[in-house]
Structures are given as structure tokens and as C-alpha cells.
PDB file of N, CA and C in Angstrom:
ATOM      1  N   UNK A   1      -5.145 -33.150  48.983  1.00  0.00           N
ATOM      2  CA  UNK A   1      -5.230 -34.079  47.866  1.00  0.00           C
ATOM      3  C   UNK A   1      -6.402 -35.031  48.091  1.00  0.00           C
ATOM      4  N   UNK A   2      -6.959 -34.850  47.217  1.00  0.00           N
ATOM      5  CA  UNK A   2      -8.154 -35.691  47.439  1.00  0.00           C
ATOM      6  C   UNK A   2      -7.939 -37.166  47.208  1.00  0.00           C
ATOM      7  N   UNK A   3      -8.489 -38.533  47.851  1.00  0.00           N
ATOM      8  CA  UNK A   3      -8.304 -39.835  47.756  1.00  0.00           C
ATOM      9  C   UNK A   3      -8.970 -40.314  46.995  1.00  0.00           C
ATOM     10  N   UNK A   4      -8.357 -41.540  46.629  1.00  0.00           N
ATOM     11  CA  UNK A   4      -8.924 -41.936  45.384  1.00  0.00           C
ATOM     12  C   UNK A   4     -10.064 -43.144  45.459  1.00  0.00           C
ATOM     13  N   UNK A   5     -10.988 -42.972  44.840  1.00  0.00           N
ATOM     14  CA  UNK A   5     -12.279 -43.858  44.648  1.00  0.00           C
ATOM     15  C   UNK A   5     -12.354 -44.963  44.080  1.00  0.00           C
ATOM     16  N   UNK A   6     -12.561 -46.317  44.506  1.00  0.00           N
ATOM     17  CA  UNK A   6     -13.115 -47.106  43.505  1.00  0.00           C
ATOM     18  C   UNK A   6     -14.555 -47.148  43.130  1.00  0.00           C
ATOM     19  N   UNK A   7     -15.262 -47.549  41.981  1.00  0.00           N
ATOM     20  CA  UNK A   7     -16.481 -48.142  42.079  1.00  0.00           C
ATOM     21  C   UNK A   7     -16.424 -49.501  41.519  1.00  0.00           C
ATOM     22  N   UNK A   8     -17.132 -50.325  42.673  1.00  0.00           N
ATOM     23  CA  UNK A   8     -17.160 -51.975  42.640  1.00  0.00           C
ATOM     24  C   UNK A   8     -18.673 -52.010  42.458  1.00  0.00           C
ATOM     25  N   UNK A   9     -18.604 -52.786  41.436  1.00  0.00           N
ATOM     26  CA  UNK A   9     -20.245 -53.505  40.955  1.00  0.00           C
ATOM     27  C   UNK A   9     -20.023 -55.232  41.002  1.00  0.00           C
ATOM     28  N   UNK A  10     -21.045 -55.674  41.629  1.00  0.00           N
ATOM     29  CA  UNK A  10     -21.307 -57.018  42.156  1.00  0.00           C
ATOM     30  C   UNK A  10     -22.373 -57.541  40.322  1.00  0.00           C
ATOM     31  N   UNK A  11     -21.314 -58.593  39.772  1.00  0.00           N
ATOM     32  CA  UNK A  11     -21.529 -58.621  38.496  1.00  0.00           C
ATOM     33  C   UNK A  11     -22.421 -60.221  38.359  1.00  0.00           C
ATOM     34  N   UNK A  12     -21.751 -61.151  39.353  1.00  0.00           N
ATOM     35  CA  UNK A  12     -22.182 -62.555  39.686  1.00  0.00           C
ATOM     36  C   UNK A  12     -22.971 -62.456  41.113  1.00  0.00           C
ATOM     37  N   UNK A  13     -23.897 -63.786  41.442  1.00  0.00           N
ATOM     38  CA  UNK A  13     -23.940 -63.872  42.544  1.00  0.00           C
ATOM     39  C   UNK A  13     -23.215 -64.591  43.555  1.00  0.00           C
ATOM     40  N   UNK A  14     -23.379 -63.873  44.491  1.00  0.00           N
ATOM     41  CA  UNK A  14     -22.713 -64.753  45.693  1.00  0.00           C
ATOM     42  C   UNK A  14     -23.420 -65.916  46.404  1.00  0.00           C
ATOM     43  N   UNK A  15     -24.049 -66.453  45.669  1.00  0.00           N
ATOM     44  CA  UNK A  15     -25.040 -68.200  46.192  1.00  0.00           C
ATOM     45  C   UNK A  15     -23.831 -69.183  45.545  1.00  0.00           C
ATOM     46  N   UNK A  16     -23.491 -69.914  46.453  1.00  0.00           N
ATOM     47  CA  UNK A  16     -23.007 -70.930  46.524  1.00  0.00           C
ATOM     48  C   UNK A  16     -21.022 -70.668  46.486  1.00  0.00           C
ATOM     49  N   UNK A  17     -20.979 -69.557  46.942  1.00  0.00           N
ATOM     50  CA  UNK A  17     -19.629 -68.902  47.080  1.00  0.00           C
ATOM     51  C   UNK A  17     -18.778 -69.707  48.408  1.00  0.00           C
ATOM     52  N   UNK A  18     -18.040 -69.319  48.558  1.00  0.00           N
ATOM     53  CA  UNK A  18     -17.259 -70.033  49.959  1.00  0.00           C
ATOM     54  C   UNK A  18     -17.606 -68.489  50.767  1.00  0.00           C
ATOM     55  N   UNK A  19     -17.505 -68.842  52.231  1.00  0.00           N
ATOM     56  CA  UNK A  19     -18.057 -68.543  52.688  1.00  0.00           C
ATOM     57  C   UNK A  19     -17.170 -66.908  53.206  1.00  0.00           C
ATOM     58  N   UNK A  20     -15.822 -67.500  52.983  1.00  0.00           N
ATOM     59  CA  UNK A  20     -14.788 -66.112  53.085  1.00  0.00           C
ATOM     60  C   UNK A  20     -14.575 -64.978  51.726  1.00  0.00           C
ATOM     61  N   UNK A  21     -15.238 -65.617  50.768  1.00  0.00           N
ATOM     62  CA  UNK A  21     -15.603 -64.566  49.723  1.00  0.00           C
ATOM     63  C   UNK A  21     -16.705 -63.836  49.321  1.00  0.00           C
ATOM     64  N   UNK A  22     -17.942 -64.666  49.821  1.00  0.00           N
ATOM     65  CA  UNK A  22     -19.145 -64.035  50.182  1.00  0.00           C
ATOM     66  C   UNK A  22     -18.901 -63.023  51.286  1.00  0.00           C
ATOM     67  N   UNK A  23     -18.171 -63.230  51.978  1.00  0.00           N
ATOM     68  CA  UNK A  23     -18.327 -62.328  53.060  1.00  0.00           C
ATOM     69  C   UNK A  23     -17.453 -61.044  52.840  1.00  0.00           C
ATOM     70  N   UNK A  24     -16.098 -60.795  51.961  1.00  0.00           N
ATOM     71  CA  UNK A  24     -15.788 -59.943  51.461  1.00  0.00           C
ATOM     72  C   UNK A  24     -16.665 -59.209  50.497  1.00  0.00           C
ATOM     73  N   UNK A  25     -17.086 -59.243  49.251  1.00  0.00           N
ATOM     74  CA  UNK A  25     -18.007 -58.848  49.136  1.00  0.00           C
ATOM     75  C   UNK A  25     -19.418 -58.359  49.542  1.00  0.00           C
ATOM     76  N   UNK A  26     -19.610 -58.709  50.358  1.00  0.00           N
ATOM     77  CA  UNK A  26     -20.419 -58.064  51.705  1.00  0.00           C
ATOM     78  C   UNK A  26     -19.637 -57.319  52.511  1.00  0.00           C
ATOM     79  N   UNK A  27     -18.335 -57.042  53.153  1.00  0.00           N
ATOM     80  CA  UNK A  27     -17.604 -56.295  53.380  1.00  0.00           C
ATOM     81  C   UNK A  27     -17.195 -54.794  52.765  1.00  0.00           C
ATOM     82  N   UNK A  28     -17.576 -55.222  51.382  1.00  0.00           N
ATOM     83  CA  UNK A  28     -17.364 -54.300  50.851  1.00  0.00           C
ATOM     84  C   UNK A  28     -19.188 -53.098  50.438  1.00  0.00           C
ATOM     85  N   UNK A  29     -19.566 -53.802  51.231  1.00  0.00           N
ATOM     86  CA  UNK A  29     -21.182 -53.019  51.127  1.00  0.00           C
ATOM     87  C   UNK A  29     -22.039 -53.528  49.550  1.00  0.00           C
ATOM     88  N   UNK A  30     -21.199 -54.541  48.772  1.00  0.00           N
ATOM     89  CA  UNK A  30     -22.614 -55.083  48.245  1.00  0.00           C
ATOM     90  C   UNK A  30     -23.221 -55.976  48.465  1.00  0.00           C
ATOM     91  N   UNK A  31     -24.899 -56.286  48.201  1.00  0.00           N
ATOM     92  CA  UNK A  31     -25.659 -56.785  48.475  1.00  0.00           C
ATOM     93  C   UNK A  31     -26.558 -57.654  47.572  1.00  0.00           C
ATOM     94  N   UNK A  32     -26.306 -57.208  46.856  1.00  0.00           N
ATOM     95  CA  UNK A  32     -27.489 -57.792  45.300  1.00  0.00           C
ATOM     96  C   UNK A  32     -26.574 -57.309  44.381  1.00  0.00           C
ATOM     97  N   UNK A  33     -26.894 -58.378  43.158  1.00  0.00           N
ATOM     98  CA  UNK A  33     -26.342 -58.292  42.197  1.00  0.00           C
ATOM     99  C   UNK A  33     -26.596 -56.988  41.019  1.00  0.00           C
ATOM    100  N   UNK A  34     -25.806 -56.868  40.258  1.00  0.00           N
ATOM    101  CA  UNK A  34     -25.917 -55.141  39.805  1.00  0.00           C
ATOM    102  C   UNK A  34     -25.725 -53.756  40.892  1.00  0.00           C
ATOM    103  N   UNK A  35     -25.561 -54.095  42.077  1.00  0.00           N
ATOM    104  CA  UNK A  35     -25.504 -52.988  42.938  1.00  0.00           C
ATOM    105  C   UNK A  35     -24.286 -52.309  42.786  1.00  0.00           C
ATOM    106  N   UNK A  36     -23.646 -50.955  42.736  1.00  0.00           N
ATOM    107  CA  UNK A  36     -22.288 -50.266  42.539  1.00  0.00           C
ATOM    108  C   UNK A  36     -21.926 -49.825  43.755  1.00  0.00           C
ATOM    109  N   UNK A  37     -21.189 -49.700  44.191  1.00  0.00           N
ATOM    110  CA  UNK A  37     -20.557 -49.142  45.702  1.00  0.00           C
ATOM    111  C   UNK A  37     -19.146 -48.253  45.646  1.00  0.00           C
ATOM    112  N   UNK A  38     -19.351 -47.063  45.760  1.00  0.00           N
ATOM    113  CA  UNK A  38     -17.837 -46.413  46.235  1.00  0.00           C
ATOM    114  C   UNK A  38     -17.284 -46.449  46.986  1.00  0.00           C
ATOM    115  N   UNK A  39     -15.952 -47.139  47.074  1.00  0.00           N
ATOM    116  CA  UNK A  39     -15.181 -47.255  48.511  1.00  0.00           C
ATOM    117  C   UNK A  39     -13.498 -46.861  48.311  1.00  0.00           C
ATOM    118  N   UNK A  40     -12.932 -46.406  49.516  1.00  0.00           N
ATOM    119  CA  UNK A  40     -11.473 -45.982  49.105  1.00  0.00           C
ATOM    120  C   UNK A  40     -10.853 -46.902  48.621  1.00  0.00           C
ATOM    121  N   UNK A  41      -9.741 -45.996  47.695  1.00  0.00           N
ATOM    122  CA  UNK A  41      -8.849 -47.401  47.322  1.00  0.00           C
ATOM    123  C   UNK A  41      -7.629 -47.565  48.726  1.00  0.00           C
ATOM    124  N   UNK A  42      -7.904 -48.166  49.387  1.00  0.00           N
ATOM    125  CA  UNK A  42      -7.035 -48.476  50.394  1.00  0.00           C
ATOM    126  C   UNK A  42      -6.420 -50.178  50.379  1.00  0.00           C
ATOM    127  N   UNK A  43      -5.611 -50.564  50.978  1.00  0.00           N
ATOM    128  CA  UNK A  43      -5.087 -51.664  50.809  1.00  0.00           C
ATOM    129  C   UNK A  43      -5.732 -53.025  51.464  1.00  0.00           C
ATOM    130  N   UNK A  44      -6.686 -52.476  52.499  1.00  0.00           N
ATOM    131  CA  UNK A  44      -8.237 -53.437  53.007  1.00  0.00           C
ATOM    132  C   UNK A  44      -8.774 -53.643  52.115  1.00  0.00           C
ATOM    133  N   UNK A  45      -9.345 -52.682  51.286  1.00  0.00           N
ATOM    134  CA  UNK A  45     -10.594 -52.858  50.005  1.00  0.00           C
ATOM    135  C   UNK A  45      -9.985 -53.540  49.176  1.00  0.00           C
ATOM    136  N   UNK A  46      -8.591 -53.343  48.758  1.00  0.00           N
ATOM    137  CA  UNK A  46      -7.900 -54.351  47.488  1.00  0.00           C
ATOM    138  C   UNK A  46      -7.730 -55.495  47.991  1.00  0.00           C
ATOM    139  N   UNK A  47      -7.939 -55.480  49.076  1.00  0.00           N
ATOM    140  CA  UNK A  47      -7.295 -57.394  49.668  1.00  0.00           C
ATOM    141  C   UNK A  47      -8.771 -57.790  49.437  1.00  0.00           C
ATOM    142  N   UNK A  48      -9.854 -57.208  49.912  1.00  0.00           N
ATOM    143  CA  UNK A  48     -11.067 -57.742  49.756  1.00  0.00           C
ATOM    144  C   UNK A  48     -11.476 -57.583  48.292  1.00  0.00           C
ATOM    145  N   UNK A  49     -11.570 -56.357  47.323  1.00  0.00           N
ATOM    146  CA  UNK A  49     -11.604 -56.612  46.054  1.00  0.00           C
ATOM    147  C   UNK A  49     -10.742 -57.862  45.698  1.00  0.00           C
ATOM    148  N   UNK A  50     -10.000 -58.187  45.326  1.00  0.00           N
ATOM    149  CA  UNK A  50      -8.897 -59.268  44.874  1.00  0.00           C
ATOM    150  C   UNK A  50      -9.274 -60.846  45.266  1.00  0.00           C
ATOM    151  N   UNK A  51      -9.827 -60.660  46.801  1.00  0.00           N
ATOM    152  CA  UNK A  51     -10.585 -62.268  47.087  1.00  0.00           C
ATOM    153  C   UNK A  51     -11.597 -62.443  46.206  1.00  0.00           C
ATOM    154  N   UNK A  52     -12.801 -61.615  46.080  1.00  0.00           N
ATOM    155  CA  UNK A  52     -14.063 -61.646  45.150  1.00  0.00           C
ATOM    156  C   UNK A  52     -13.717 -61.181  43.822  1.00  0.00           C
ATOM    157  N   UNK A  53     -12.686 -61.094  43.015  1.00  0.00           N
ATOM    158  CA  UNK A  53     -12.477 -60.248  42.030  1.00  0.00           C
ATOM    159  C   UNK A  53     -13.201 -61.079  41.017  1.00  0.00           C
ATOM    160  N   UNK A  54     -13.131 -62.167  40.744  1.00  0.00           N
ATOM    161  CA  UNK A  54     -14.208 -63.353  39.470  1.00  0.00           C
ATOM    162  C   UNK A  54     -15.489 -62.623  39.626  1.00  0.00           C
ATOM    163  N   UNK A  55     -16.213 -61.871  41.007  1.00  0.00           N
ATOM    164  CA  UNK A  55     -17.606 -61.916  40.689  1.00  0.00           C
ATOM    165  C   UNK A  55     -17.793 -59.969  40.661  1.00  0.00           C
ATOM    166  N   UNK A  56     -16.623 -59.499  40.278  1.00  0.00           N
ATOM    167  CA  UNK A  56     -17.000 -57.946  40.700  1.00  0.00           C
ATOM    168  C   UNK A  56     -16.030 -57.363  39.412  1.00  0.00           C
ATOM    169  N   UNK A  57     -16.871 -56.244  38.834  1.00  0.00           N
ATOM    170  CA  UNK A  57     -15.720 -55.215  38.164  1.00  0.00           C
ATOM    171  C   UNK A  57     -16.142 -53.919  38.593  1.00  0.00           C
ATOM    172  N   UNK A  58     -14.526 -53.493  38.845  1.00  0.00           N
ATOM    173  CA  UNK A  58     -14.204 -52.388  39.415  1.00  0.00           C
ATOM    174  C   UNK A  58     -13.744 -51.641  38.215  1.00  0.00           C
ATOM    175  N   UNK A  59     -14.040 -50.127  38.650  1.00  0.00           N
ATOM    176  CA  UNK A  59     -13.549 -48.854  37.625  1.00  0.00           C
ATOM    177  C   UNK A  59     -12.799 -48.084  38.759  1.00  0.00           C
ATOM    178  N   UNK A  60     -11.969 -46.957  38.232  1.00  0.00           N
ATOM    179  CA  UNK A  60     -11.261 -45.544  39.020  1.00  0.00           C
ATOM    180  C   UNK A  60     -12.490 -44.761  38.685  1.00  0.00           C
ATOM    181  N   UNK A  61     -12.784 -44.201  40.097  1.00  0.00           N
ATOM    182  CA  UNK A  61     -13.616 -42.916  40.200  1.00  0.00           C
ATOM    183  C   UNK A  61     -13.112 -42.245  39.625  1.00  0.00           C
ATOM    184  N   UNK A  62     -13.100 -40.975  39.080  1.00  0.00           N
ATOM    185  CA  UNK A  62     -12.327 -39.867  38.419  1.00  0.00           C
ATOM    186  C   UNK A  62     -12.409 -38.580  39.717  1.00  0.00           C
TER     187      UNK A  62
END
């Protein structure tokens, strides 16, 4: 069974963020704003999606 994908796009920037949500989002491999990243949906990535969620929208890979 294959696992399932998110794609997270970094929609805001992270200047002037606190410093534990900047860093999730960097956790999660983005870097610049507009950048998309595929990462598992595992329950790490949702704790870190969910801290940064104001500056990111996420889709289901298909």
C-alpha cells in the first residue's frame, strides 16, 4: 500500500515569525516563499504542519 503524500506550499513569509514556527517550517524542507514540498503524511509532519498552518496550504497528493 502505498503512503500517503502531502504537498505543503510556504504561502507567507517566515520574517518576523517566532522562532519555533519558523523553524517547523524549515523542518519541513521549505525555504522561500512559493516553494512546494512533498512529505509523508505522518504524525511529525502534522504536528509541524499544524504549528505553521496560518503561513502554509497543504493539498493530498493523489
Amino acid at each position: 500500500m502505498a503512503e500517503q503524500q502531502l504537498r505543503v506550499t510556504l504561502v507567507k513569509s517566515l520574517h518576523g515569525q517566532l522562532q519555533n514556527i519558523a523553524a517547523s517550517a524549515r523542518g519541513l524542507g521549505l525555504r522561500r516563499m512559493h516553494q512546494t514540498v512533498t512529505v509523508r503524511d505522518t504524525p511529525e509532519n502534522r504536528g509541524m504542519i499544524q504549528r505553521a498552518a496560518h503561513l502554509l496550504r497543504v493539498e493530498k497528493d493523489a
